[in-house]
N, C-alpha and C. Protein backbone atom coordinates (compact mmCIF):
# COMPACT_ATOMS: atom_id res chain seq x y z
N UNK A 1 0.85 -1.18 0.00
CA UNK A 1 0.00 0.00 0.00
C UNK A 1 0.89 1.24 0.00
N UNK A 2 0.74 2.18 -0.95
CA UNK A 2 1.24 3.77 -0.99
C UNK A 2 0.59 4.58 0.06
N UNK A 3 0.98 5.44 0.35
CA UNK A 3 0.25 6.58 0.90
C UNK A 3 -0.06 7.94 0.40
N UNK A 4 -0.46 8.71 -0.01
CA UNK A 4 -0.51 9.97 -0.53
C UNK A 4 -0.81 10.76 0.36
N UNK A 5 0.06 12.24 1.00
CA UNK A 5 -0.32 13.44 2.08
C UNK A 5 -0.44 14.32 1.19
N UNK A 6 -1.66 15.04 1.44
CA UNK A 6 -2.01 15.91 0.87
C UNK A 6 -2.54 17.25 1.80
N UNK A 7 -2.45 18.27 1.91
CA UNK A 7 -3.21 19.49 2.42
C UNK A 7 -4.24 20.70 1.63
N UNK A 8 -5.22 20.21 2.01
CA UNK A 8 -6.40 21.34 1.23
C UNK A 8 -6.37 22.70 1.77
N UNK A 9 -6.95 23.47 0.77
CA UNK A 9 -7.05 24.52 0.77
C UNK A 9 -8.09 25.08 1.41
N UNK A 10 -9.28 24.39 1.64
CA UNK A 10 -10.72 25.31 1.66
C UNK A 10 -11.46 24.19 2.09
N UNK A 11 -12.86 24.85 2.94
CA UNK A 11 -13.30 23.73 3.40
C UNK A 11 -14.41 22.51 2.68
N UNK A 12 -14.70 23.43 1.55
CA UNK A 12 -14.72 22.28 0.35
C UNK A 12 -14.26 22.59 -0.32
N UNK A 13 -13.51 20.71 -0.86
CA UNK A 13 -12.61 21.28 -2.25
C UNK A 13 -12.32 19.71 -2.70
N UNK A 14 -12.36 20.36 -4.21
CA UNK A 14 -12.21 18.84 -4.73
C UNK A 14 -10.58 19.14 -5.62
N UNK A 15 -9.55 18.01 -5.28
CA UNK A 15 -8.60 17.79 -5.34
C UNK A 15 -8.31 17.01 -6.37
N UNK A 16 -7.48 17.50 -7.37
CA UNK A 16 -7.40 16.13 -8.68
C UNK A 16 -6.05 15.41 -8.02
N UNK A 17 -6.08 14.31 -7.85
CA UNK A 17 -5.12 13.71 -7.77
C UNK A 17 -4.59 12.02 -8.10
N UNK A 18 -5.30 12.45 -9.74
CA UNK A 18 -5.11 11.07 -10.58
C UNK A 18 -3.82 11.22 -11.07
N UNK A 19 -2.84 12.12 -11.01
CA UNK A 19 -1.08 12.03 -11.29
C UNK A 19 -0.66 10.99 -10.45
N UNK A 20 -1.02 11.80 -8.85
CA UNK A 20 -0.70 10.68 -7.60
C UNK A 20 -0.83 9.66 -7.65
N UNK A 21 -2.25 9.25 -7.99
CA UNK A 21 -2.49 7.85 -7.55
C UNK A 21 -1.79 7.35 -8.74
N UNK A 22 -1.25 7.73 -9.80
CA UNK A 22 -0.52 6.93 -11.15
C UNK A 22 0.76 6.50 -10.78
N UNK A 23 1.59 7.76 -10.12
CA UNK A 23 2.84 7.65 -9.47
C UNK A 23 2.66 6.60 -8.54
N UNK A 24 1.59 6.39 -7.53
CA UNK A 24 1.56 5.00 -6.61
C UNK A 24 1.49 3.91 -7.19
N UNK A 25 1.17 3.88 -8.05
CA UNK A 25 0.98 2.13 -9.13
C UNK A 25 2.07 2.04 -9.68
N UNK A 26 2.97 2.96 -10.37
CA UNK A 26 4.08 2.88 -11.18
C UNK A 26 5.39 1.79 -10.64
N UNK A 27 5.47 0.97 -11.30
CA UNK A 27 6.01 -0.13 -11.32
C UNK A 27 5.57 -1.33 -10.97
N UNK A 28 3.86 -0.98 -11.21
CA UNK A 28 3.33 -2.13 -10.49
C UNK A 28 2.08 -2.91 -12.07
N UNK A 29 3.37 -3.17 -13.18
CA UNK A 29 2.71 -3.87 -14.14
C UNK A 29 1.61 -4.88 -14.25
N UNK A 30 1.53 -5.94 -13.18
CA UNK A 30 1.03 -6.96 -12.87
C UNK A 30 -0.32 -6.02 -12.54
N UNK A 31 -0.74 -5.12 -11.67
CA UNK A 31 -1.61 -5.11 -11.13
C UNK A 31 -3.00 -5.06 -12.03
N UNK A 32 -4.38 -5.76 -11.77
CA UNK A 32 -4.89 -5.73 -12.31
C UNK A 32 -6.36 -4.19 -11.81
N UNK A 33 -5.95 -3.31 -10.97
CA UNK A 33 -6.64 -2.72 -10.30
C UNK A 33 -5.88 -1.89 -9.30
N UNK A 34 -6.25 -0.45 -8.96
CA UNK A 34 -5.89 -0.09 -8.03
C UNK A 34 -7.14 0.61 -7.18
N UNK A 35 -6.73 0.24 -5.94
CA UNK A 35 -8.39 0.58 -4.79
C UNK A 35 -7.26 1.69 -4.03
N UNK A 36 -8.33 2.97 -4.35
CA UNK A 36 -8.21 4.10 -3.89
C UNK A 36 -8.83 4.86 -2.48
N UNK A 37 -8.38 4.81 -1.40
CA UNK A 37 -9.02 5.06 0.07
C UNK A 37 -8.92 6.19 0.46
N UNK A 38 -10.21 6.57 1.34
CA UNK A 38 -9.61 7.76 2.23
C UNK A 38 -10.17 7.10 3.42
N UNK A 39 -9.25 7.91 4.50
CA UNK A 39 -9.42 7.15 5.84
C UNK A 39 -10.12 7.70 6.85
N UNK A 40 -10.89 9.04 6.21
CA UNK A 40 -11.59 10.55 7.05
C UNK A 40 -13.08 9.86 6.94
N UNK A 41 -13.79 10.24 7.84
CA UNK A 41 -15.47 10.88 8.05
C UNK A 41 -15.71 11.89 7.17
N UNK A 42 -14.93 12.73 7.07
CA UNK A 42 -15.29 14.15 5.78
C UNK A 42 -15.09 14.70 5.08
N UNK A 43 -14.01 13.40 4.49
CA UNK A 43 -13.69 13.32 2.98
C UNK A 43 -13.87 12.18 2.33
N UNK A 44 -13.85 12.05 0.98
CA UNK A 44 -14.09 11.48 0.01
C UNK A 44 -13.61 10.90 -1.21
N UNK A 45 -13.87 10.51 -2.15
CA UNK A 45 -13.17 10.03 -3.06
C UNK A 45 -13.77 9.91 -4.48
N UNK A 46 -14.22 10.41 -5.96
CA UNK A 46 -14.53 10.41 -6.99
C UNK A 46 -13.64 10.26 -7.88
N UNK A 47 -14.52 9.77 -9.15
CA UNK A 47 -14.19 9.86 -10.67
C UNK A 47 -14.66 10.99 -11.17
N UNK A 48 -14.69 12.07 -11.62
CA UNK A 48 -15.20 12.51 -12.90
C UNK A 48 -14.44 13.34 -13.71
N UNK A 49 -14.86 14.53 -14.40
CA UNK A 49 -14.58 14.86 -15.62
C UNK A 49 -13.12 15.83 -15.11
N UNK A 50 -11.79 15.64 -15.21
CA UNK A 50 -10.97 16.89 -14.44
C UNK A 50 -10.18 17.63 -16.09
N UNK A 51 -11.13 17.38 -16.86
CA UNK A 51 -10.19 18.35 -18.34
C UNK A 51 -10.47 19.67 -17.88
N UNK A 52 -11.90 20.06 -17.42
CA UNK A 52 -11.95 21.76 -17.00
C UNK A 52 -12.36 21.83 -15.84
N UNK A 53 -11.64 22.31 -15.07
CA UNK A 53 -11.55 23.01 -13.44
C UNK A 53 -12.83 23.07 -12.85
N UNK A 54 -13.86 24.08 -14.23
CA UNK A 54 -14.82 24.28 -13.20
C UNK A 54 -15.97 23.08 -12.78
N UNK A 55 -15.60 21.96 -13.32
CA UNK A 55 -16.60 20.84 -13.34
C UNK A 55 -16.39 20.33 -11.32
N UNK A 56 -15.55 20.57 -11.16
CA UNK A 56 -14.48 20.74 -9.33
C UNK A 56 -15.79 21.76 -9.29
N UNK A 57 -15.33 22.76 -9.37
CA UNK A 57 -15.98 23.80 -8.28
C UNK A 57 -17.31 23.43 -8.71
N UNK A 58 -18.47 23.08 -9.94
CA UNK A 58 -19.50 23.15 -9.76
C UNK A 58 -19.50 22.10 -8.68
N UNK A 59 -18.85 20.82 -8.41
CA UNK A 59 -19.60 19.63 -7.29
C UNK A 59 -19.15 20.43 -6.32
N UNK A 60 -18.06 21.52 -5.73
CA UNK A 60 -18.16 21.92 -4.52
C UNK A 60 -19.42 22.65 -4.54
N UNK A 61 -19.99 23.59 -4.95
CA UNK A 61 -21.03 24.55 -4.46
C UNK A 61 -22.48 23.54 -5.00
N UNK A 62 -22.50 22.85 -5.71
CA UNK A 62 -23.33 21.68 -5.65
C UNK A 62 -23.80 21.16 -4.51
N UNK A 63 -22.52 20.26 -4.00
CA UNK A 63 -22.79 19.74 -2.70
C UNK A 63 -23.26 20.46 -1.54
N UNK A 64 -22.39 21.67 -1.45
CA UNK A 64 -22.55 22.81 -0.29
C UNK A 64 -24.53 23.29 -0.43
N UNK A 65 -24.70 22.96 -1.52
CA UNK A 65 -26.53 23.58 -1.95
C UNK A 65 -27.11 22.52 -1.26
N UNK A 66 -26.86 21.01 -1.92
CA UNK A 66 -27.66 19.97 -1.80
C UNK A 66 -27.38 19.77 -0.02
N UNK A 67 -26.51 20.03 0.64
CA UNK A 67 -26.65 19.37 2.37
C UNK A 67 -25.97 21.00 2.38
N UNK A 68 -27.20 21.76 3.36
CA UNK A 68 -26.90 22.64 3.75
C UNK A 68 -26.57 23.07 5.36
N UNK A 69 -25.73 24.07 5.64
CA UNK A 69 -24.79 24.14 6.19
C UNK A 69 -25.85 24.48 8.00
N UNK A 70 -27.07 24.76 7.16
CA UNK A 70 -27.89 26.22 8.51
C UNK A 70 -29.00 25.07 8.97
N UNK A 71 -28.74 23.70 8.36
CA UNK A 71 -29.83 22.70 8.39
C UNK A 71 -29.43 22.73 10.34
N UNK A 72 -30.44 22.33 10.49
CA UNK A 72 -30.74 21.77 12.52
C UNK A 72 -30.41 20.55 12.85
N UNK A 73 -28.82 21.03 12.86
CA UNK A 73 -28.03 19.26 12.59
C UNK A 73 -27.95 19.15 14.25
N UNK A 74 -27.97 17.74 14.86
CA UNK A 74 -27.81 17.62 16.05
C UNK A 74 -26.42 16.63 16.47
N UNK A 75 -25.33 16.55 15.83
CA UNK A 75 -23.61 16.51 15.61
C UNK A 75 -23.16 17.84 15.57
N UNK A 76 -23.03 18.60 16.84
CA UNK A 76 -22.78 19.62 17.10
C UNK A 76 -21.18 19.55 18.39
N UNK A 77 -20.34 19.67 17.69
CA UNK A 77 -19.29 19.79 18.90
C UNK A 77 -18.52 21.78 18.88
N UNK A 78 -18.20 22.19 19.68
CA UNK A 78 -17.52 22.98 19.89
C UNK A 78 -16.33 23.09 19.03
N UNK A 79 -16.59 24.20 18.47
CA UNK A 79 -15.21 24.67 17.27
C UNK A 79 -14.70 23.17 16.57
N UNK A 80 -16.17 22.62 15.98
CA UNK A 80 -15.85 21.00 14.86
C UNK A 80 -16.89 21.58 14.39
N UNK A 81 -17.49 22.12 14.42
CA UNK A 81 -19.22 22.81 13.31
C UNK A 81 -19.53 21.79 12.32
N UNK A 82 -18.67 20.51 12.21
CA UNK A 82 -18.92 19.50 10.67
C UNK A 82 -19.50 18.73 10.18
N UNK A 83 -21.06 18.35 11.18
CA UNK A 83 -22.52 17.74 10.70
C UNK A 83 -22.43 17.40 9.42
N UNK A 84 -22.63 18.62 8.37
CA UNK A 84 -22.52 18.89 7.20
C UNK A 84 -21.45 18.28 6.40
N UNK A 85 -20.34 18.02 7.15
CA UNK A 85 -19.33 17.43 6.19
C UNK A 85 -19.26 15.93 5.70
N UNK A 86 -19.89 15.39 7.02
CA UNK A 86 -20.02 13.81 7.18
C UNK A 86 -21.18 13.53 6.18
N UNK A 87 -22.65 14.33 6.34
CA UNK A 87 -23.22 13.87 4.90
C UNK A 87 -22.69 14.20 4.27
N UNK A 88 -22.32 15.16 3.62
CA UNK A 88 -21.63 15.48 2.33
C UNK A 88 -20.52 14.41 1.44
N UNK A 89 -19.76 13.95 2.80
CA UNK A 89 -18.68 12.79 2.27
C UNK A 89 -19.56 11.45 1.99
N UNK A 90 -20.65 11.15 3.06
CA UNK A 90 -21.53 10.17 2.68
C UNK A 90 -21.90 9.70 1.46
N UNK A 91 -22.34 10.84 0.65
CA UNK A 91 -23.07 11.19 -0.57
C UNK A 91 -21.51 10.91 -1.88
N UNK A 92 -20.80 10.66 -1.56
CA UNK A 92 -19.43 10.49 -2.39
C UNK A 92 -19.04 9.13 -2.02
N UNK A 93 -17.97 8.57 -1.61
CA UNK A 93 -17.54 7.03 -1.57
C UNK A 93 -16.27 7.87 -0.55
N UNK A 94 -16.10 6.31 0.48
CA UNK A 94 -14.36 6.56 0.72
C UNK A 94 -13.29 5.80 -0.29
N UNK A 95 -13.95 5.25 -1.57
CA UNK A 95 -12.88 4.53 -1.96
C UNK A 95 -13.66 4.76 -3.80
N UNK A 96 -12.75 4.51 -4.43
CA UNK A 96 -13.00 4.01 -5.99
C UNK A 96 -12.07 2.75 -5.96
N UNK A 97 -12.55 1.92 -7.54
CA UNK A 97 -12.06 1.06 -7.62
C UNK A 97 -11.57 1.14 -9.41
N UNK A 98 -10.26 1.28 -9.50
CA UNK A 98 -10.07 1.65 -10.94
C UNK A 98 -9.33 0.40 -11.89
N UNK A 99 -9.79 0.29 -12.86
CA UNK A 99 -8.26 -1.27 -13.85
C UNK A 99 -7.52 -0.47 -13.78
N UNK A 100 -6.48 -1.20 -13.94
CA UNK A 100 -5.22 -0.69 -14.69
C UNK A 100 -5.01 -2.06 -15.32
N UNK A 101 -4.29 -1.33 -16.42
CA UNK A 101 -3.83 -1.81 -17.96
C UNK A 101 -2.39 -1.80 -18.21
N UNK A 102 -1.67 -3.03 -18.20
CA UNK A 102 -0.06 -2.23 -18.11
C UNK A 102 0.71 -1.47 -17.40
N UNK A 103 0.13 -1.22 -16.29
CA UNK A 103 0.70 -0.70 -15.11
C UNK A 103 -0.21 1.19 -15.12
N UNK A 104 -1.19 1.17 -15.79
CA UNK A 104 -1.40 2.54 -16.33
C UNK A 104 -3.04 2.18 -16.03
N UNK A 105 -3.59 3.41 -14.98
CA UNK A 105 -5.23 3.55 -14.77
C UNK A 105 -5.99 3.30 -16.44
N UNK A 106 -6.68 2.71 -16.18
CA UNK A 106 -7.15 2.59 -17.15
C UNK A 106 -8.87 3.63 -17.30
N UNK A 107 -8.70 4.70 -16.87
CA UNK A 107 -9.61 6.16 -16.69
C UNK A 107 -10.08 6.34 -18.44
N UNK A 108 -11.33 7.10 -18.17
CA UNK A 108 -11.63 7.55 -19.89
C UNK A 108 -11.11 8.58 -20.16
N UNK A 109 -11.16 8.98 -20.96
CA UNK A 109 -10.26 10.41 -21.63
C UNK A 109 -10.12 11.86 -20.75
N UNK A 110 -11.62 11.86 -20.38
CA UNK A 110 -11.67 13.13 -19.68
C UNK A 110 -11.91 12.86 -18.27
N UNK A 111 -11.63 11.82 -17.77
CA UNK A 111 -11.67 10.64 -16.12
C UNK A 111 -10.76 11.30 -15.43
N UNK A 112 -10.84 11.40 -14.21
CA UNK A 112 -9.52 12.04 -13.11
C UNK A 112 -10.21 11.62 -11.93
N UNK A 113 -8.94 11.37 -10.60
CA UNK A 113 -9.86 10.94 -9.65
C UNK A 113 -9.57 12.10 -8.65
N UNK A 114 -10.29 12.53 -8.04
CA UNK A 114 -10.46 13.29 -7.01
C UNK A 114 -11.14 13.03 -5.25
N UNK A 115 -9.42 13.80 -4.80
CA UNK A 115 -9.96 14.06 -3.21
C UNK A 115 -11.41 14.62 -3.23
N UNK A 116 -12.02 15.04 -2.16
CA UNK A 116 -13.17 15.24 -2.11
C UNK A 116 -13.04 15.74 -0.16
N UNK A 117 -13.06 17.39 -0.01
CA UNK A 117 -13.00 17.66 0.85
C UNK A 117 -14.05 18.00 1.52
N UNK A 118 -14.40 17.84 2.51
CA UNK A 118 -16.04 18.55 3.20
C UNK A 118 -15.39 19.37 4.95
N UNK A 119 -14.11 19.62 4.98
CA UNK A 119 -14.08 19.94 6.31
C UNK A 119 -12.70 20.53 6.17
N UNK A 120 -12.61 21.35 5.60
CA UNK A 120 -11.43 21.82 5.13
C UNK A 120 -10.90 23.51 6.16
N UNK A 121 -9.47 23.58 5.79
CA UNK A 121 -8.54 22.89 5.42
C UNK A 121 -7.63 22.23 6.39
N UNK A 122 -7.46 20.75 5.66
CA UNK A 122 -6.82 19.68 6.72
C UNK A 122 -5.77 19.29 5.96
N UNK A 123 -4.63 18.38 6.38
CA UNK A 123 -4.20 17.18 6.16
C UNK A 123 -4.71 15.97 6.02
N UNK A 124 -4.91 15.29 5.10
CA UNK A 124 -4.99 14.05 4.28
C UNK A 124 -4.57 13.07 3.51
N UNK A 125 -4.74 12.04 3.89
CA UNK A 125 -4.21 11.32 3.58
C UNK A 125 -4.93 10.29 2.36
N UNK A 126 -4.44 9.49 1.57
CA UNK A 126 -4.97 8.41 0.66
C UNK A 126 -3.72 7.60 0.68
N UNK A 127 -5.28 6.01 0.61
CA UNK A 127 -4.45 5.25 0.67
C UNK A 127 -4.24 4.31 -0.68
N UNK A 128 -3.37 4.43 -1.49
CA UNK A 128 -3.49 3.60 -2.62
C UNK A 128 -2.85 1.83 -2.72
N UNK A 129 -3.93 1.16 -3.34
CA UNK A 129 -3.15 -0.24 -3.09
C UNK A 129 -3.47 -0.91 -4.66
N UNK A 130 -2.23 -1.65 -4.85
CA UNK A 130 -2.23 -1.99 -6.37
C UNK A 130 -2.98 -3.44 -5.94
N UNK A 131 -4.28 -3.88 -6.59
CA UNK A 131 -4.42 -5.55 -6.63
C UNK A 131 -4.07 -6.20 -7.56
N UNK A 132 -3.74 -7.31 -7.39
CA UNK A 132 -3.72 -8.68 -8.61
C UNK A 132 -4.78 -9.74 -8.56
């Protein structure tokens, strides 16, 4: 298993980091798959479109619409305000599951995988593991 540390910017934010997870498989020809983790409550993990930026920011202010922030959440701790983040990550996956082909994701053209922040900004981690 690789690890990937990463630090976000904002308290939502979606992170491309299908370079990373490529660099974690690299040298790992055999593998027929790599399973992509996060190990947080209020973050996440996606596929979609990362050719233009703003397709990121529409799922951040997306999400931020669809589970709102002023809702009468009762996961209330002192200076953690993050009710909101835990659905939010809910509504996403902690993991994808991608082929690889030759040691190379096997993603569609315009495919990228992305962190997926709801409680930002933290340190994070992913965990990448090549299967056979």
């Amino acid at each position: 298993m690789r690890q990937i540390r990463l630090r976000t910017e904002r308290r939502t934010q979606l992170v491309d980091i299908t370079r990373r997870v490529q660099e974690a498989i690299d040298g790992e020809s055999e593998a027929a798959a790599a399973l992509v983790y996060v190990p947080h409550t209020t973050a996440g993990v996606t596929i979609n479109e990362h050719a233009d930026p703003a397709v990121a920011r529409d799922f951040e202010r997306g999400l931020e619409r669809l589970v709102g922030d002023e809702w009468g959440w009762e996961h209330l701790e002192e200076g953690e305000e993050n009710a909101p983040s835990h659905l939010r990550a809910a509504l996403m996956s902690p993991q994808v599951l991608v082929p690889v082909d030759g040691g190379r994701l096997a993603l569609g053209t315009w495919q990228g995988i992305f962190l997926c922040e709801f409680d930002g900004p933290r340190e994070r981690m992913v965990y990448v593991s090549a299967l056979r």
